[in-house]
C-alpha atoms as a PDB file:
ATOM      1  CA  UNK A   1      30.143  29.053 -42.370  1.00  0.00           C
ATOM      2  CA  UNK A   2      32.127  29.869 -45.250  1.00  0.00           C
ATOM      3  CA  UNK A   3      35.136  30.649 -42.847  1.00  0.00           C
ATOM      4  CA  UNK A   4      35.239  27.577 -41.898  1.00  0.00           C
ATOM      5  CA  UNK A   5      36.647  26.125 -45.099  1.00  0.00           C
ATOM      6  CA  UNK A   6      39.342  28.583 -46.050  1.00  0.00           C
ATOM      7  CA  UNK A   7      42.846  27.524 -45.923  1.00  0.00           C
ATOM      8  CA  UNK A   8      44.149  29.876 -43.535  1.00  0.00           C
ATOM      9  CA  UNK A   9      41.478  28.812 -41.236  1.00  0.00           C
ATOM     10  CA  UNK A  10      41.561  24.978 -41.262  1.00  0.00           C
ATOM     11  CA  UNK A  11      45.096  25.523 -40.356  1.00  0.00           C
ATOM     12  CA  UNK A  12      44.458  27.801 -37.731  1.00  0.00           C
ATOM     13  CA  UNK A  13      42.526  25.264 -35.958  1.00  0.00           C
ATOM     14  CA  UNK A  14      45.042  22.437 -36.932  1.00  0.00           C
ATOM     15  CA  UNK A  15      47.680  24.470 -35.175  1.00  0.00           C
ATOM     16  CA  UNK A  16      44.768  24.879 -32.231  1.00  0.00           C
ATOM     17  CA  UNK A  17      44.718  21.655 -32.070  1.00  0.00           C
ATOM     18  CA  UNK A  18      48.307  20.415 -31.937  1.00  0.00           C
ATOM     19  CA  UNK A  19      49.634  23.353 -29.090  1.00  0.00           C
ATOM     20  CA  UNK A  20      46.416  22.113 -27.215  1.00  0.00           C
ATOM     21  CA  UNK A  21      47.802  18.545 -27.232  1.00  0.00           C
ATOM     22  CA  UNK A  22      51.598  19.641 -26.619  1.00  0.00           C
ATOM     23  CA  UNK A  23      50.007  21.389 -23.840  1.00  0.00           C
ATOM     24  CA  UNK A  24      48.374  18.516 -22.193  1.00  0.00           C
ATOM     25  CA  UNK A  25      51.430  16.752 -22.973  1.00  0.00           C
ATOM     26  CA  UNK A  26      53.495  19.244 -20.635  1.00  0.00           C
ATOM     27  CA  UNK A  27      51.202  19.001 -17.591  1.00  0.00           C
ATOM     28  CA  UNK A  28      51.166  15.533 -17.830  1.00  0.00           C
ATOM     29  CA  UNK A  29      54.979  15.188 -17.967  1.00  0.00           C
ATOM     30  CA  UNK A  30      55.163  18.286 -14.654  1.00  0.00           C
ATOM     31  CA  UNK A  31      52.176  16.985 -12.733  1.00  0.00           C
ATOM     32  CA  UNK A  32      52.147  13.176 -12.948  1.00  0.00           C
ATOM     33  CA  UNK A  33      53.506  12.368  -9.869  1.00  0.00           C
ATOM     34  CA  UNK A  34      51.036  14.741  -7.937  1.00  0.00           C
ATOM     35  CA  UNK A  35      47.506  13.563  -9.670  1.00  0.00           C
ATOM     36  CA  UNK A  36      47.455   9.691 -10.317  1.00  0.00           C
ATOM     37  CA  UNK A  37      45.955   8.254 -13.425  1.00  0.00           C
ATOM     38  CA  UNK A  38      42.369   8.161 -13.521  1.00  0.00           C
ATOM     39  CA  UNK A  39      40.711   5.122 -14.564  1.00  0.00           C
ATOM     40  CA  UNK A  40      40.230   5.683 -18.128  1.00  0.00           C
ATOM     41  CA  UNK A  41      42.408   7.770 -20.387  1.00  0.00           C
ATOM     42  CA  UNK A  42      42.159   8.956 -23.879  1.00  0.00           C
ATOM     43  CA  UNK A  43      45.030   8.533 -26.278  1.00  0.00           C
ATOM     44  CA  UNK A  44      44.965  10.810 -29.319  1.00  0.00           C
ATOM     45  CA  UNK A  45      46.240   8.351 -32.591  1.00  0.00           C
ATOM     46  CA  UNK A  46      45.978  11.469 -34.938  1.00  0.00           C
ATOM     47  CA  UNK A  47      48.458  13.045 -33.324  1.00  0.00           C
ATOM     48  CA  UNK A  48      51.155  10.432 -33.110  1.00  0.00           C
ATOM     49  CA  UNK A  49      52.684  11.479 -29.805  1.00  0.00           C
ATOM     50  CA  UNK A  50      51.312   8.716 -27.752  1.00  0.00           C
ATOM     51  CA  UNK A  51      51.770   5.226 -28.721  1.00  0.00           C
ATOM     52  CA  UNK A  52      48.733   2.595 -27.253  1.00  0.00           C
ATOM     53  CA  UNK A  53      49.578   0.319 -24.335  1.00  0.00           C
ATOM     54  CA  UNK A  54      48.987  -3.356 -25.412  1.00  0.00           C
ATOM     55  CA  UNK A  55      46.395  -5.120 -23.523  1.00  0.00           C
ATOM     56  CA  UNK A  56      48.505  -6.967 -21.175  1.00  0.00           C
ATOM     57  CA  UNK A  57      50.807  -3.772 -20.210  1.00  0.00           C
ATOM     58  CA  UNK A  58      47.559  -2.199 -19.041  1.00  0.00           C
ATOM     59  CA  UNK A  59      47.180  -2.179 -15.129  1.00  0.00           C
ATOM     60  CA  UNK A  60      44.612  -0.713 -12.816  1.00  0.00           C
ATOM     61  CA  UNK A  61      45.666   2.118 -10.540  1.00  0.00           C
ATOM     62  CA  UNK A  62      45.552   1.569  -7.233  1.00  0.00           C
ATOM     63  CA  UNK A  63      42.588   2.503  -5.087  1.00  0.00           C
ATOM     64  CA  UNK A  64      42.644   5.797  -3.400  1.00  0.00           C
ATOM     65  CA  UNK A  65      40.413   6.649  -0.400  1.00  0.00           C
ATOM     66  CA  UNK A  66      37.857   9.361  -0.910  1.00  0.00           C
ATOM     67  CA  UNK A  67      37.412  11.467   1.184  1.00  0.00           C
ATOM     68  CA  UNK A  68      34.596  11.593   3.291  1.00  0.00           C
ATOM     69  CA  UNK A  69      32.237  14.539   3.127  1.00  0.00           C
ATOM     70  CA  UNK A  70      32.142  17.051   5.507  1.00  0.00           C
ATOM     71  CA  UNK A  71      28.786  17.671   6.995  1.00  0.00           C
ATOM     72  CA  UNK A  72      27.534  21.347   6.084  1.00  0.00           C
ATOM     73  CA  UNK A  73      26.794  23.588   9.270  1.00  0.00           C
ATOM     74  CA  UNK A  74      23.317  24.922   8.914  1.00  0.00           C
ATOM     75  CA  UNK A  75      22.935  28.073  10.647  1.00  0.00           C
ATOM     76  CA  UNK A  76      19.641  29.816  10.343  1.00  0.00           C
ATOM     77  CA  UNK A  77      19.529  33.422  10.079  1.00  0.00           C
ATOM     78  CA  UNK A  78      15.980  34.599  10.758  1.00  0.00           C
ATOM     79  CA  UNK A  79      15.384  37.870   8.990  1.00  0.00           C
ATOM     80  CA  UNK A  80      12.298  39.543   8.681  1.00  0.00           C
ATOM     81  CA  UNK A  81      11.761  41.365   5.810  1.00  0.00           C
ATOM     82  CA  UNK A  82       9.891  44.206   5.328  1.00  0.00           C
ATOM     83  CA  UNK A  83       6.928  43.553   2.046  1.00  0.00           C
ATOM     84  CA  UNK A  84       8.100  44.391  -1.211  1.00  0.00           C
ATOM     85  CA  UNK A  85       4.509  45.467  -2.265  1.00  0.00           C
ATOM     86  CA  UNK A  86       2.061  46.974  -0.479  1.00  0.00           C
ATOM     87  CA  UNK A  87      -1.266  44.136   0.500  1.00  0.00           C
ATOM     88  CA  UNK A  88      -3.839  44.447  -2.190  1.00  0.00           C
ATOM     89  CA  UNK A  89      -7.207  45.500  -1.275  1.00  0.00           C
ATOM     90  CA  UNK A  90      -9.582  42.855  -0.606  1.00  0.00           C
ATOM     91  CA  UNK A  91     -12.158  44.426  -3.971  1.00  0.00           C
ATOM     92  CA  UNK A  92      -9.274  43.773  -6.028  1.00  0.00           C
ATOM     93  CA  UNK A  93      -8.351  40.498  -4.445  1.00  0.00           C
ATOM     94  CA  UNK A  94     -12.162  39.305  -4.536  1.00  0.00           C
ATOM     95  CA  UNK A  95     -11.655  40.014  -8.565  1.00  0.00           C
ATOM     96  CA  UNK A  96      -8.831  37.575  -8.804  1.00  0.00           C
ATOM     97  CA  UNK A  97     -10.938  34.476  -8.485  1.00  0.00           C
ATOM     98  CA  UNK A  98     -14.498  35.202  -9.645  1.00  0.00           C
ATOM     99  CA  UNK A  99     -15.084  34.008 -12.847  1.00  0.00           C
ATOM    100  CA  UNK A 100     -12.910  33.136 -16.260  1.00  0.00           C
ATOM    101  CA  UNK A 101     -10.134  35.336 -17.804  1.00  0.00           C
ATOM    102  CA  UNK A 102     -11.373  34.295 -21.106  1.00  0.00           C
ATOM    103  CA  UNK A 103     -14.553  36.165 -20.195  1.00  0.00           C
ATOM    104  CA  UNK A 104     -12.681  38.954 -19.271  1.00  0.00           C
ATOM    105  CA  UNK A 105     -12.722  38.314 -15.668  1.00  0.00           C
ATOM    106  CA  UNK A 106     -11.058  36.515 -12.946  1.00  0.00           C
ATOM    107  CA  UNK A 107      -6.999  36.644 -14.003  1.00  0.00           C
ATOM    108  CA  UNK A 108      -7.297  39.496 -16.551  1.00  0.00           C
ATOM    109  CA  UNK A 109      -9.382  41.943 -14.541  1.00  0.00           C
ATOM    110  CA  UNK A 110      -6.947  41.453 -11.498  1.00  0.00           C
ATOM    111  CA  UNK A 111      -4.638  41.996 -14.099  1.00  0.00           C
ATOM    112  CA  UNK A 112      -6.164  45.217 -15.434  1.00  0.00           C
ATOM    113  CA  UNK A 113      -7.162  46.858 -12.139  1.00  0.00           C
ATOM    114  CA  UNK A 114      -3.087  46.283 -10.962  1.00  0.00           C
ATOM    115  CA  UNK A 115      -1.712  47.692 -14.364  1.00  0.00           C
ATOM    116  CA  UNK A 116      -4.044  50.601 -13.460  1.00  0.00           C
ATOM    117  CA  UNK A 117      -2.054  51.713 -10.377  1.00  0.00           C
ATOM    118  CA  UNK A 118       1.274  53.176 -11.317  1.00  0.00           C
ATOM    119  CA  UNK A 119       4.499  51.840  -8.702  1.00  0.00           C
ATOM    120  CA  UNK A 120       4.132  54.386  -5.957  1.00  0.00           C
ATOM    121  CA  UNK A 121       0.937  52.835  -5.461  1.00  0.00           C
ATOM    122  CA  UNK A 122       1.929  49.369  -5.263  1.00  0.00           C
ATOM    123  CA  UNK A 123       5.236  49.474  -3.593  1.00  0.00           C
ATOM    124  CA  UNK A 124       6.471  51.705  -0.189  1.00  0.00           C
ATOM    125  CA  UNK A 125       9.683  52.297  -1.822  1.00  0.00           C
ATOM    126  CA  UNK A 126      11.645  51.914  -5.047  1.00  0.00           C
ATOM    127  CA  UNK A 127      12.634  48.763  -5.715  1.00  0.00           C
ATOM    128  CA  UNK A 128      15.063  49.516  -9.065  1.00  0.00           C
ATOM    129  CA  UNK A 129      17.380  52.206  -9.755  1.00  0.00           C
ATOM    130  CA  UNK A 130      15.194  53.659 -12.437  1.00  0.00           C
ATOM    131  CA  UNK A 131      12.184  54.350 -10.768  1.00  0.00           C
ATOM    132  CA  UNK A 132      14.539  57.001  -8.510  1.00  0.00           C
ATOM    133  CA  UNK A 133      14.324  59.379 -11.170  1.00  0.00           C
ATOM    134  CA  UNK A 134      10.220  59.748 -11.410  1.00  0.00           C
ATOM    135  CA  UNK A 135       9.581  58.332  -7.393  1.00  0.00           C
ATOM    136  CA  UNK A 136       7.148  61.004  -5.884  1.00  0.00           C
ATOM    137  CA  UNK A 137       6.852  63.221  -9.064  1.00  0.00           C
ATOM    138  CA  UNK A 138       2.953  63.374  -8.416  1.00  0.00           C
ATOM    139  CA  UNK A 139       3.934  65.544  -4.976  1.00  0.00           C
ATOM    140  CA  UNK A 140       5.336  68.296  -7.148  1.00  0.00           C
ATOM    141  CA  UNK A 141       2.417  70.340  -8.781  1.00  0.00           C
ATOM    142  CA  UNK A 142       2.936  70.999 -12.045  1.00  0.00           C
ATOM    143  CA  UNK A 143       2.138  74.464 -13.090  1.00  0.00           C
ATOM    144  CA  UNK A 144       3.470  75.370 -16.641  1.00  0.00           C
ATOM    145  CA  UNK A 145       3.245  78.915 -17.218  1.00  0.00           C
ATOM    146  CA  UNK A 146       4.357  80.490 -20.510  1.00  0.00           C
ATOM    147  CA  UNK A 147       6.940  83.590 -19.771  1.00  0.00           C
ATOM    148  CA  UNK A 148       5.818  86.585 -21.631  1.00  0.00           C
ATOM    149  CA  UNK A 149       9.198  87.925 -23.237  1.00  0.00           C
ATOM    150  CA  UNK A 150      10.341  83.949 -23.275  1.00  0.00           C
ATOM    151  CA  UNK A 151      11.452  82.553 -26.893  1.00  0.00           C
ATOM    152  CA  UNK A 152       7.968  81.052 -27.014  1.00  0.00           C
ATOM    153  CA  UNK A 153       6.418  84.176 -27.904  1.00  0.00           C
ATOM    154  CA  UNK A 154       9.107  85.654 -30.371  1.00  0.00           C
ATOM    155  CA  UNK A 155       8.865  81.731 -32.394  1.00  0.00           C
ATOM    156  CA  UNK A 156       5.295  82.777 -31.921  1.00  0.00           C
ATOM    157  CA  UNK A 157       5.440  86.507 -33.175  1.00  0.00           C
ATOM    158  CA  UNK A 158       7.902  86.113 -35.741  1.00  0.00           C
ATOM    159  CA  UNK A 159       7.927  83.048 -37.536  1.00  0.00           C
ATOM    160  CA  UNK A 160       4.096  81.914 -38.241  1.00  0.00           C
ATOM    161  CA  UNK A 161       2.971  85.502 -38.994  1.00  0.00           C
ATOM    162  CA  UNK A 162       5.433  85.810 -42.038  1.00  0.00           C
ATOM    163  CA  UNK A 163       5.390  82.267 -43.110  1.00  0.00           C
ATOM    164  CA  UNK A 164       1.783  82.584 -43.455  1.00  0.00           C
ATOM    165  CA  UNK A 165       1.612  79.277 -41.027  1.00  0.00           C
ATOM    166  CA  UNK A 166      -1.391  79.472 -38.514  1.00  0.00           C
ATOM    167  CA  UNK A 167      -0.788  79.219 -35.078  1.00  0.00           C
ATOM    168  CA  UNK A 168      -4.522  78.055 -33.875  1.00  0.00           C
ATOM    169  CA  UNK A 169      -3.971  76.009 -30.602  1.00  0.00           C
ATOM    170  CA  UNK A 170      -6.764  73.483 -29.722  1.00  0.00           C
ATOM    171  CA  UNK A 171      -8.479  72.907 -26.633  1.00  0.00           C
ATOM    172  CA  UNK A 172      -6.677  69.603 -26.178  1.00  0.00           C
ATOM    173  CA  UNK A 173      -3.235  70.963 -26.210  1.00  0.00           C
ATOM    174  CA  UNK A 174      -1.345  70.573 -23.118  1.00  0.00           C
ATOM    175  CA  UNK A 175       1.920  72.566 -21.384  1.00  0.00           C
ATOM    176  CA  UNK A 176       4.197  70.344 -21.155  1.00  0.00           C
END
């Protein structure tokens, strides 16, 4: 806001202002003859390019036909789609409306048991761009195997034998 009331920018905006009006000016002046006055117009007095017409000088333009509208052709396309999401099953359906979601039933179970299934489960296809990247990933099998001479084993060899660091892996800890 304090832009606003700097010098420089007031008469920025003053000179805004005054090329927008010469502007208006010009395309009045070219394109009078092609687009009738409408029945109101707005003279700018701060300005001082316009002078107002007296009251008696004032006359109404004359009355132009409109043009009737055309009527739109409706044509029906009748496409069947294929189902963006695969039909949920009738236990998970039969959640939806027994009981309260403030119990924790009803809404927020549906809820719950939908948030459970990931997208290949819910959908036949991918429906964004992003989910090309992970689609089907559960087909692969995952088997991580360590290589024996790999850089694994010299980090492992090397650098927490010297350092007097511990290398104890739990029972929780995954190859990734």
């Amino acid at each position: 806001m304090r832009n606003l009331l700097t010098t420089q920018d007031q008469n920025f905006y003053r000179e805004l202002i005054l090329k927008e009006a010469y502007t208006r000016l010009a395309w009045k002046i070219k394109y009078s003859g092609e687009y009738p006055i409408s029945s109101s117009t707005r003279r700018s007095k701060s300005i001082g390019l316009f002078d107002p017409p007296s009251v008696s000088k004032v006359t109404l333009p004359p009355v132009v036909q409109t043009r009737k509208p055309k009527t739109p052709v409706v044509t029906r396309w009748v496409v069947s789609e294929a189902p963006l999401m695969r039909p949920v099953s009738s236990e998970t359906k039969a959640s939806l409306y027994a009981g309260f979601s403030h119990d924790g039933r009803g809404r927020r179970l549906y809820l719950k048991k939908r948030t459970k299934q990931g997208p290949e489960e819910k959908y036949d296809h991918p429906i964004l761009s992003s989910w090309d990247y992970g689609w089907r990933l559960g087909d692969y099998e995952m088997t991580c195997n360590t290589p024996a001479n790999g850089r694994s084993e010299i980090v492992r060899n090397t650098f927490y034998a010297r350092n007097g660091i511990f290398n104890i892996p739990s029972a929780t800890d995954q190859c990734r």
